[in-house]
PDB file of N, CA and C in Angstrom:
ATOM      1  N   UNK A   1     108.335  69.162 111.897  1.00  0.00           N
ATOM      2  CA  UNK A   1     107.773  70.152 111.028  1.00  0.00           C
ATOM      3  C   UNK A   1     108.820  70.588 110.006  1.00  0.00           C
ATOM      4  N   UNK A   2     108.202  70.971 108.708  1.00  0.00           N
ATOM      5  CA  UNK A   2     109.135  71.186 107.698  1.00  0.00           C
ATOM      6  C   UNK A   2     109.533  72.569 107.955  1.00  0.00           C
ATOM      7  N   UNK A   3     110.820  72.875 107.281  1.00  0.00           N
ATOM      8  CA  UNK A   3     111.473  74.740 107.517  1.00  0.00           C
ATOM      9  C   UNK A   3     110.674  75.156 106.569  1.00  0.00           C
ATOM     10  N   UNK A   4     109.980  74.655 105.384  1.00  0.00           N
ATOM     11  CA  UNK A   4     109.469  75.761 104.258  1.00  0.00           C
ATOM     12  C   UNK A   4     107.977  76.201 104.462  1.00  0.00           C
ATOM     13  N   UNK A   5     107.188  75.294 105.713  1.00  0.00           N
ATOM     14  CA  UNK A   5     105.977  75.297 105.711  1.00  0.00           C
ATOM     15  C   UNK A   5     105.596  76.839 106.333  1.00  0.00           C
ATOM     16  N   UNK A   6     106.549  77.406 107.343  1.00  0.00           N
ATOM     17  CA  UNK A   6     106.246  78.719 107.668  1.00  0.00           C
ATOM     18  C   UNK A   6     106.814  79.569 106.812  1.00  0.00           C
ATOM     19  N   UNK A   7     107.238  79.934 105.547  1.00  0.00           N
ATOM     20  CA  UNK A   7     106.991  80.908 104.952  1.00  0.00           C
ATOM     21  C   UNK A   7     106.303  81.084 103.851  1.00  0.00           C
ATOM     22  N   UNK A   8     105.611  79.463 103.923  1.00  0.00           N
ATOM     23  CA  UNK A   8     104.467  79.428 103.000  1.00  0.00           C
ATOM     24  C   UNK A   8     103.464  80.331 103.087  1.00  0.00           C
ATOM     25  N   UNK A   9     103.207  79.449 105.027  1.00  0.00           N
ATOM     26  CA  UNK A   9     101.842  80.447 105.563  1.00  0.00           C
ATOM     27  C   UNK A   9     102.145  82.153 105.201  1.00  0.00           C
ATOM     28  N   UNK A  10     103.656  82.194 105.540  1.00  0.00           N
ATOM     29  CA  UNK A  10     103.611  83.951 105.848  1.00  0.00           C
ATOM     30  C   UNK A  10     103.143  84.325 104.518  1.00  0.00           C
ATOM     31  N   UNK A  11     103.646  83.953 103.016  1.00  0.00           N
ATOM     32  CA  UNK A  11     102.912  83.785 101.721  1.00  0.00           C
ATOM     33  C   UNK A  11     101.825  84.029 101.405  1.00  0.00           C
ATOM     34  N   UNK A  12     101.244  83.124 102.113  1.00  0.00           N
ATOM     35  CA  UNK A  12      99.579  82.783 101.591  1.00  0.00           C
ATOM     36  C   UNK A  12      99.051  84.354 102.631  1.00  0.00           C
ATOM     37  N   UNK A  13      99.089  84.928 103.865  1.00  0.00           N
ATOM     38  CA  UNK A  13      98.817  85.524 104.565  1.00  0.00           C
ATOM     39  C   UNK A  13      98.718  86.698 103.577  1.00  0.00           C
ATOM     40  N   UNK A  14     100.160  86.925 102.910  1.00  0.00           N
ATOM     41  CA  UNK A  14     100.693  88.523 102.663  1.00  0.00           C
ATOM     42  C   UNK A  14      99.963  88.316 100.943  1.00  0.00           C
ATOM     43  N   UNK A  15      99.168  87.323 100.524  1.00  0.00           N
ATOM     44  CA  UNK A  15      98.794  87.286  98.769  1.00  0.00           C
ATOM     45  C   UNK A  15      97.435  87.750  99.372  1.00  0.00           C
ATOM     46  N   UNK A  16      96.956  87.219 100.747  1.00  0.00           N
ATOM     47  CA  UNK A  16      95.176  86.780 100.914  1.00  0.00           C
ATOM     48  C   UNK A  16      94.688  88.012 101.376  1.00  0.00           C
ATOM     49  N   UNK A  17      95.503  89.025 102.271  1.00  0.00           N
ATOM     50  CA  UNK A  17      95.602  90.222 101.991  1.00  0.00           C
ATOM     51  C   UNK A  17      95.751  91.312 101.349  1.00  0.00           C
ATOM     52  N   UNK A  18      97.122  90.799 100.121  1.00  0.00           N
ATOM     53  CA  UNK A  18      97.145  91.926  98.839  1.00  0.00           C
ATOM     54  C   UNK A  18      95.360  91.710  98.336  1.00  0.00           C
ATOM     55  N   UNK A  19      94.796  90.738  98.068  1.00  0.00           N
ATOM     56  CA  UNK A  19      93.646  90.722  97.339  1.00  0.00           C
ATOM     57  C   UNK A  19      92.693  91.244  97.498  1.00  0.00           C
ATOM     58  N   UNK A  20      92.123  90.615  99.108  1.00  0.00           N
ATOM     59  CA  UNK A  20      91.415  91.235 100.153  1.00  0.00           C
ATOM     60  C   UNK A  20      91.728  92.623 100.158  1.00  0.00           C
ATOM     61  N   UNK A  21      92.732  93.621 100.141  1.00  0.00           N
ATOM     62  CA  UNK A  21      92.543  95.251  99.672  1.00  0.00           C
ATOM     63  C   UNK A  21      92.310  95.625  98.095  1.00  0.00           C
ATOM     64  N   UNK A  22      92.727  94.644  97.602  1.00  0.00           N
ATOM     65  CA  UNK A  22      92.764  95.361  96.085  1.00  0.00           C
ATOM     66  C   UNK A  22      90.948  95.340  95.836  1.00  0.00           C
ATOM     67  N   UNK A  23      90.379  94.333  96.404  1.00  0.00           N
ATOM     68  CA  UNK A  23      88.806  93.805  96.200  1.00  0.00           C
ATOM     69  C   UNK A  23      87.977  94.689  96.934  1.00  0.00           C
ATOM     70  N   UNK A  24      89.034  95.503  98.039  1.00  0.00           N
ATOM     71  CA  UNK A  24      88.091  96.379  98.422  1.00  0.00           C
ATOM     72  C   UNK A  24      87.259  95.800  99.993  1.00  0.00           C
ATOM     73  N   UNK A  25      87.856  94.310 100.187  1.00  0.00           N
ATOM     74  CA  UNK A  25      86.858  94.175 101.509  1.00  0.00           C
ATOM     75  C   UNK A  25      87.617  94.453 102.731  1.00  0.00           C
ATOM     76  N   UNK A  26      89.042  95.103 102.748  1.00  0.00           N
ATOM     77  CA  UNK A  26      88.919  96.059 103.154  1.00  0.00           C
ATOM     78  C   UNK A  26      90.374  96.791 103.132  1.00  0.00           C
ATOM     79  N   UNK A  27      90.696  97.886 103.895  1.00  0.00           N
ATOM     80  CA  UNK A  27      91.200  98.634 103.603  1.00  0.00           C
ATOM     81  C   UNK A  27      92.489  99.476 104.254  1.00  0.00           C
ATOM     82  N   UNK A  28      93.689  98.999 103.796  1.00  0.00           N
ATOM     83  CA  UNK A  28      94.756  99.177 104.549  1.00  0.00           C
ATOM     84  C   UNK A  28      95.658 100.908 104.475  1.00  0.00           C
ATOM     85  N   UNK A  29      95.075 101.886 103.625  1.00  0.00           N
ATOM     86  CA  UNK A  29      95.367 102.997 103.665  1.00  0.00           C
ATOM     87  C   UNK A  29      94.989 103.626 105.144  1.00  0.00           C
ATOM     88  N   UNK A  30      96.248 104.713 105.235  1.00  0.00           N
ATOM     89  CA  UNK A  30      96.404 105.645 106.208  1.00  0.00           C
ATOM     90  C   UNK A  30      95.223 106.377 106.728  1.00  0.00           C
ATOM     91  N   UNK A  31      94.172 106.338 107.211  1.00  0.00           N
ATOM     92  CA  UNK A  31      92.921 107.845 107.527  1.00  0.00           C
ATOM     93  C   UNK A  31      94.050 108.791 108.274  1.00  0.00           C
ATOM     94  N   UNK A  32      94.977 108.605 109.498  1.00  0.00           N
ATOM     95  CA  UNK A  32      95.322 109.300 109.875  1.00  0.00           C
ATOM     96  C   UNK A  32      96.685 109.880 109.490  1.00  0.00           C
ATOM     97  N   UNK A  33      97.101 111.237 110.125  1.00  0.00           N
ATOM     98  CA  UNK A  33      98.161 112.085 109.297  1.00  0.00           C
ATOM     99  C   UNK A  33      99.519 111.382 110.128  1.00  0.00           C
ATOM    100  N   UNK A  34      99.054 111.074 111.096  1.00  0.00           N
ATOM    101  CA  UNK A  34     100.148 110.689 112.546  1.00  0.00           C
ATOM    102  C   UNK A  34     100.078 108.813 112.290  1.00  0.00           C
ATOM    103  N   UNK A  35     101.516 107.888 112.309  1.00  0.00           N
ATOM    104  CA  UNK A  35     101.214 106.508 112.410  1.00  0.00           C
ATOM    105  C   UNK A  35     102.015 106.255 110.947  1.00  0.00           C
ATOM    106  N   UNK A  36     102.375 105.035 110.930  1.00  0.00           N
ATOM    107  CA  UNK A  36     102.854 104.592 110.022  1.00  0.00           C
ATOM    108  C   UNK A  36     101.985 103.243 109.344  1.00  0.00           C
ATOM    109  N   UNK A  37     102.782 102.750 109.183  1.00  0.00           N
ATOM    110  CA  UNK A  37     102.264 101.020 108.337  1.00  0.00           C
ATOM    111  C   UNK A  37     101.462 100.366 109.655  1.00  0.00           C
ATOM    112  N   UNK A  38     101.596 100.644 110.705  1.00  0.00           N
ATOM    113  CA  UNK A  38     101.179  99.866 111.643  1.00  0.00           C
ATOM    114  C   UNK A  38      99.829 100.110 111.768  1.00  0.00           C
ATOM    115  N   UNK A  39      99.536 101.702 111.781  1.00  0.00           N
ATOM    116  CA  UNK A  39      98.376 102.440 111.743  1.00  0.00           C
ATOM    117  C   UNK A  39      97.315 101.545 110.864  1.00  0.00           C
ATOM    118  N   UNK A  40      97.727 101.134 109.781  1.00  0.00           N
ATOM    119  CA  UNK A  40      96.991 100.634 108.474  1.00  0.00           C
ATOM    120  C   UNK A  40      96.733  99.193 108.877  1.00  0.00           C
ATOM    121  N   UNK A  41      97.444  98.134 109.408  1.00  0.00           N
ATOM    122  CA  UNK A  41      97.426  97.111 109.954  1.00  0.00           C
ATOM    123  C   UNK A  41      96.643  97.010 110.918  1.00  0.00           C
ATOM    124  N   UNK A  42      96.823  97.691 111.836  1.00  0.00           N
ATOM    125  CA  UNK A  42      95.845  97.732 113.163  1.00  0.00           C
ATOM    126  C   UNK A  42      94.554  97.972 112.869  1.00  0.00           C
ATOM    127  N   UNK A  43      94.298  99.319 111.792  1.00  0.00           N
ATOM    128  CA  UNK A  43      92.531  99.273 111.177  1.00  0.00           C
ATOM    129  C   UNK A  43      92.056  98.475 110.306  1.00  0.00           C
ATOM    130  N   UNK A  44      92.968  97.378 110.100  1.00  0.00           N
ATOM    131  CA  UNK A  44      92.504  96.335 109.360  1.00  0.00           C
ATOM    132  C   UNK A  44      91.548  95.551 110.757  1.00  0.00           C
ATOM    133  N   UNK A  45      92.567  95.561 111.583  1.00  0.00           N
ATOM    134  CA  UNK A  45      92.321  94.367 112.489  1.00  0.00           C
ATOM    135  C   UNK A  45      91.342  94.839 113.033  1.00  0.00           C
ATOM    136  N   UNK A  46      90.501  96.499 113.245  1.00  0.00           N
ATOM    137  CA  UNK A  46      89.348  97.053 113.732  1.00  0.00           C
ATOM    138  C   UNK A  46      88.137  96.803 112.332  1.00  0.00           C
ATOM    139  N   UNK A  47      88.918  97.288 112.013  1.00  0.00           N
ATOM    140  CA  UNK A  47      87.681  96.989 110.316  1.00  0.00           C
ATOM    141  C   UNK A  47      86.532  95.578 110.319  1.00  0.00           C
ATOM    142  N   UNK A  48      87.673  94.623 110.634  1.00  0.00           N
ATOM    143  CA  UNK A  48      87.485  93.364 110.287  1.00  0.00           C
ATOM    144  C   UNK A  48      86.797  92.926 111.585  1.00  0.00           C
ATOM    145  N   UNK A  49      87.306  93.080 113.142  1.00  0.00           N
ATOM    146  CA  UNK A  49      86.742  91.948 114.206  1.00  0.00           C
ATOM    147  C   UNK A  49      85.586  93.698 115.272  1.00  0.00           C
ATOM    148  N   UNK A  50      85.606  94.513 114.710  1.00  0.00           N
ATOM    149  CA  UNK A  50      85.055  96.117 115.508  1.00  0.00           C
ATOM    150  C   UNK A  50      84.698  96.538 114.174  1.00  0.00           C
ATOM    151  N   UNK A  51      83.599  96.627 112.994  1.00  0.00           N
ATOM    152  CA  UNK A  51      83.681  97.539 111.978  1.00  0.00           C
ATOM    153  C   UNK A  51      83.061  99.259 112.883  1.00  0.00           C
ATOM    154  N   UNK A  52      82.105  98.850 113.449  1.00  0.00           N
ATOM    155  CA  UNK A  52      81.199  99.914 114.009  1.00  0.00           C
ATOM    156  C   UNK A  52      82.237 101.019 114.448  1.00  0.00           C
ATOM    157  N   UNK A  53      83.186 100.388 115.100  1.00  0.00           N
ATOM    158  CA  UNK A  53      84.558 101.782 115.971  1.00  0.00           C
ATOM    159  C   UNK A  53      85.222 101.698 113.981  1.00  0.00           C
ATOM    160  N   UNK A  54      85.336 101.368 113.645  1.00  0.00           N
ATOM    161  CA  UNK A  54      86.029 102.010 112.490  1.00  0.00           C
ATOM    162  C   UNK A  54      85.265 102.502 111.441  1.00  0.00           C
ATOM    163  N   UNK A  55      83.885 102.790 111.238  1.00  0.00           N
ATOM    164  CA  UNK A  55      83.453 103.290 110.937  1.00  0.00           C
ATOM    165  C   UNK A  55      83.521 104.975 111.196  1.00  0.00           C
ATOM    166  N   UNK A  56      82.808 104.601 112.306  1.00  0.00           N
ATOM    167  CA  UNK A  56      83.048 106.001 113.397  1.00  0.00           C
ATOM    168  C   UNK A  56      84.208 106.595 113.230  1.00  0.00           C
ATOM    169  N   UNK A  57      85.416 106.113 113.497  1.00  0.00           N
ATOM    170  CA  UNK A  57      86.771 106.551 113.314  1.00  0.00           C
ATOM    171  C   UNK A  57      86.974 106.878 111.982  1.00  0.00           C
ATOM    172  N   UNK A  58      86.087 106.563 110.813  1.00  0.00           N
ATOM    173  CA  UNK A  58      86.441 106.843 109.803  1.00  0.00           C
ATOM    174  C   UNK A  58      85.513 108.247 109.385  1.00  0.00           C
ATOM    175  N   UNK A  59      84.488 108.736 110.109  1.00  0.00           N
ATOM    176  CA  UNK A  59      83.356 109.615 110.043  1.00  0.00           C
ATOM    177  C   UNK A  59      83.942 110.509 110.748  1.00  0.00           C
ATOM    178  N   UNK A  60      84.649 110.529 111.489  1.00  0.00           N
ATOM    179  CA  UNK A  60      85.311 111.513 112.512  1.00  0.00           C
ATOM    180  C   UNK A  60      86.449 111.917 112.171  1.00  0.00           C
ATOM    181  N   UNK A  61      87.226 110.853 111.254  1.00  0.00           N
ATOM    182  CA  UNK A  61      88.536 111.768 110.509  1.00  0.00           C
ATOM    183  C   UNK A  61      88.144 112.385 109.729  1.00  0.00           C
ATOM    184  N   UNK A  62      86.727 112.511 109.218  1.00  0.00           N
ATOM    185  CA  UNK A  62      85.895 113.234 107.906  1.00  0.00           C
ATOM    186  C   UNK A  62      85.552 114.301 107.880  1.00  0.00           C
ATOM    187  N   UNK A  63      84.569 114.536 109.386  1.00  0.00           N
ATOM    188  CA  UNK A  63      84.443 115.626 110.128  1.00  0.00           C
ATOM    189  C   UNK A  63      85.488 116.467 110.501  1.00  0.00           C
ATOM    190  N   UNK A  64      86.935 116.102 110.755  1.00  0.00           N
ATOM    191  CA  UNK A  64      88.105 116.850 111.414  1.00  0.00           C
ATOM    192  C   UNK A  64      88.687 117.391 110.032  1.00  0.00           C
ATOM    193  N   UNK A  65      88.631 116.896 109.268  1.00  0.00           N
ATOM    194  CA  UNK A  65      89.460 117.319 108.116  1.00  0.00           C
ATOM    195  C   UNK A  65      88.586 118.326 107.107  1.00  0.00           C
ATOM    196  N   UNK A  66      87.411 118.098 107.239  1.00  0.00           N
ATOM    197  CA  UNK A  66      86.370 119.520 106.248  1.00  0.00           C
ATOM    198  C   UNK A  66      86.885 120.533 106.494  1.00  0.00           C
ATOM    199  N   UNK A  67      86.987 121.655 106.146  1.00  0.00           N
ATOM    200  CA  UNK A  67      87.298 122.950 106.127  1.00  0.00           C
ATOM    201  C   UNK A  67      85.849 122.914 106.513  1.00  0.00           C
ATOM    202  N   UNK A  68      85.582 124.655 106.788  1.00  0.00           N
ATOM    203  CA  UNK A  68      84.722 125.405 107.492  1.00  0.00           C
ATOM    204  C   UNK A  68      83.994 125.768 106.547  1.00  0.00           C
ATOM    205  N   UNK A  69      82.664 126.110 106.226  1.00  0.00           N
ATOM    206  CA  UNK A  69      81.825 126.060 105.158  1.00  0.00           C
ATOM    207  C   UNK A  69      82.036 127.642 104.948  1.00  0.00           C
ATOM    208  N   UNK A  70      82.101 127.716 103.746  1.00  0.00           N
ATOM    209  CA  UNK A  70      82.439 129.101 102.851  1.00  0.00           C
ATOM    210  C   UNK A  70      81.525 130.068 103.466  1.00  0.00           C
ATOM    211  N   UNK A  71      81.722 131.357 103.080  1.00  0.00           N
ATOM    212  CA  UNK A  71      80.634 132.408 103.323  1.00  0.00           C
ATOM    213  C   UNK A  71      79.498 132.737 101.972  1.00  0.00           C
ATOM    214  N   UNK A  72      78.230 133.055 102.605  1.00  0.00           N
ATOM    215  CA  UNK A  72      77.241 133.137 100.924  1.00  0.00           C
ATOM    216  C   UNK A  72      77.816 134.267 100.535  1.00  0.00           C
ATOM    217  N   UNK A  73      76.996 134.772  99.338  1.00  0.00           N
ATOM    218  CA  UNK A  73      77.281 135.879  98.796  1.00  0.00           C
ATOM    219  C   UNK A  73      76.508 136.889  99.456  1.00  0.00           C
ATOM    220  N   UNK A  74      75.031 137.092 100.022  1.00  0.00           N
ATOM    221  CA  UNK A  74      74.436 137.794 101.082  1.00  0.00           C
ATOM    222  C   UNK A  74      74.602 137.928 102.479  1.00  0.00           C
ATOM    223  N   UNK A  75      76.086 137.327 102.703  1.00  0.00           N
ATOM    224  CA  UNK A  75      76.299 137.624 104.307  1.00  0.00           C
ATOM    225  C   UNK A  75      77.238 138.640 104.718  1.00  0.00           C
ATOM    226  N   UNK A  76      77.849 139.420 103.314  1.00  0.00           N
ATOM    227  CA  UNK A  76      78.797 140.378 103.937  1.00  0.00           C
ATOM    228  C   UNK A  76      79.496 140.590 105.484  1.00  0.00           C
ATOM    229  N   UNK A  77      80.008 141.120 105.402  1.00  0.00           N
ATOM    230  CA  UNK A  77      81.424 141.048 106.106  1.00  0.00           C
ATOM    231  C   UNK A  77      81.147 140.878 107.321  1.00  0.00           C
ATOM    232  N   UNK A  78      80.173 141.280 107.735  1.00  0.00           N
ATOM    233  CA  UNK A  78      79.522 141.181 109.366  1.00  0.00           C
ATOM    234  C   UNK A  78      80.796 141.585 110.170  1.00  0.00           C
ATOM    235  N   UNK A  79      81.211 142.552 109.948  1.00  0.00           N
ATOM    236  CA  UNK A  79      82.636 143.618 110.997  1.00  0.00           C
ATOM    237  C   UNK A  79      83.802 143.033 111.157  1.00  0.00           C
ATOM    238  N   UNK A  80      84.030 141.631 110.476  1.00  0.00           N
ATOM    239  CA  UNK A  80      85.016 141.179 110.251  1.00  0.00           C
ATOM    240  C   UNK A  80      86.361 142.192 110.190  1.00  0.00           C
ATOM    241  N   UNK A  81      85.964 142.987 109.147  1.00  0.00           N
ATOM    242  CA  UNK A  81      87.290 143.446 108.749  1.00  0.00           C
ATOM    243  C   UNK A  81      87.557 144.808 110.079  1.00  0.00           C
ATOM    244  N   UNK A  82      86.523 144.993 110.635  1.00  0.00           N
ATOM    245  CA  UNK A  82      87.104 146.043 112.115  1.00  0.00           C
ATOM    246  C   UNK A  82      86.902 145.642 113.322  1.00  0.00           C
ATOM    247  N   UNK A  83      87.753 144.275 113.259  1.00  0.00           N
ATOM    248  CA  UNK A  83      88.216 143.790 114.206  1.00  0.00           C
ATOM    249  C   UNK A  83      86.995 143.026 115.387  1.00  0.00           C
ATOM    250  N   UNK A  84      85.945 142.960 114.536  1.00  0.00           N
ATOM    251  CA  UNK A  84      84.634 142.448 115.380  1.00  0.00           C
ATOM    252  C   UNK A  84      84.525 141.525 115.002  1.00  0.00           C
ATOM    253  N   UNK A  85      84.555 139.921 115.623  1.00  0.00           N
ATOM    254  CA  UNK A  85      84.148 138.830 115.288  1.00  0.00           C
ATOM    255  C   UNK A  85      83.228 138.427 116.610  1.00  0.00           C
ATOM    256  N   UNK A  86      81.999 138.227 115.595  1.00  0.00           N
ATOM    257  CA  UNK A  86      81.025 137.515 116.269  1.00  0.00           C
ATOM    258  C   UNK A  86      80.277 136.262 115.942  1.00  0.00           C
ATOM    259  N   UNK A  87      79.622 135.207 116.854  1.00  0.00           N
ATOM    260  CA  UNK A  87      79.693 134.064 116.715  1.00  0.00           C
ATOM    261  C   UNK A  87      78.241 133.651 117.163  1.00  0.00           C
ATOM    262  N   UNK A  88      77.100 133.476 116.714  1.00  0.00           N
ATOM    263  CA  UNK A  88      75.732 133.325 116.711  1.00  0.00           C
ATOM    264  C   UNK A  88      75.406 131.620 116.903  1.00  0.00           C
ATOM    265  N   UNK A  89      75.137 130.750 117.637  1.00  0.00           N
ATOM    266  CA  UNK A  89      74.798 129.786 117.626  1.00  0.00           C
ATOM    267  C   UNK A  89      72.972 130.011 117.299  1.00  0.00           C
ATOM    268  N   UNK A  90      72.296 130.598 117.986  1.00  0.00           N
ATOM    269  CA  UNK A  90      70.930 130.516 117.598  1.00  0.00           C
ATOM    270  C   UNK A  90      70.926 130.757 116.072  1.00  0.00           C
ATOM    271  N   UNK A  91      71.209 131.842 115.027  1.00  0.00           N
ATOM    272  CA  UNK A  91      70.694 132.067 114.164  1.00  0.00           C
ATOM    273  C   UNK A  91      71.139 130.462 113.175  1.00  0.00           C
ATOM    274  N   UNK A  92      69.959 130.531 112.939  1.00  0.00           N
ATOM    275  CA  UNK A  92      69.634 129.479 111.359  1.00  0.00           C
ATOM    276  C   UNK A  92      70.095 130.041 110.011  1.00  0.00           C
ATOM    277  N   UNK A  93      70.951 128.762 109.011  1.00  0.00           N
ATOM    278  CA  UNK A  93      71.122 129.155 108.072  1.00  0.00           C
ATOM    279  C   UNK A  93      70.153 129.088 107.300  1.00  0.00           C
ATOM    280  N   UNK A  94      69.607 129.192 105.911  1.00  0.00           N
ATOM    281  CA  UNK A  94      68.756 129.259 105.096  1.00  0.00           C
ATOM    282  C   UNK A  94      69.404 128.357 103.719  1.00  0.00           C
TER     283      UNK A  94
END
């Protein structure tokens, strides 16, 4: 075997990939705050042979990261400010 033929492949690997992200099929950025380069590598390798778990994983870093939905302008303070916090699961928003 020739010495130049393996850093061809490693070549062709690291171009067929730059493309494959730049094109969008798929996607080597960070979702998470924790992880490095590996993080991005590894959800390639879920993306590509598991999309369904990286989907999910990608809907769930979505969900974790929203802030808490603002207050309306008709819900006043509800005793907030004297030290009463209360927490209603039955009531419906509108």
């Amino acid at each position: 075997m020739q010495p130049w033929i393996i850093p061809i492949i490693i070549a062709v690997v690291v171009v067929v990939t730059v493309i494959a992200e730049r094109l969008g099929w798929i996607d080597l950025s960070n979702k998470s705050r924790s992880g490095g380069t590996i993080g991005g590598v590894m959800g390639m390798g879920d993306e590509v042979f598991n999309p369904t778990r990286h989907e999910a994983q990608i809907e769930l870093d979505r969900q974790t990261v929203l802030p808490a939905p603002a207050p309306l302008a008709g819900d006043g303070d509800k005793n907030v400010f004297r030290g009463v916090v209360e927490i209603n699961l039955d009531e419906t928003r509108e």
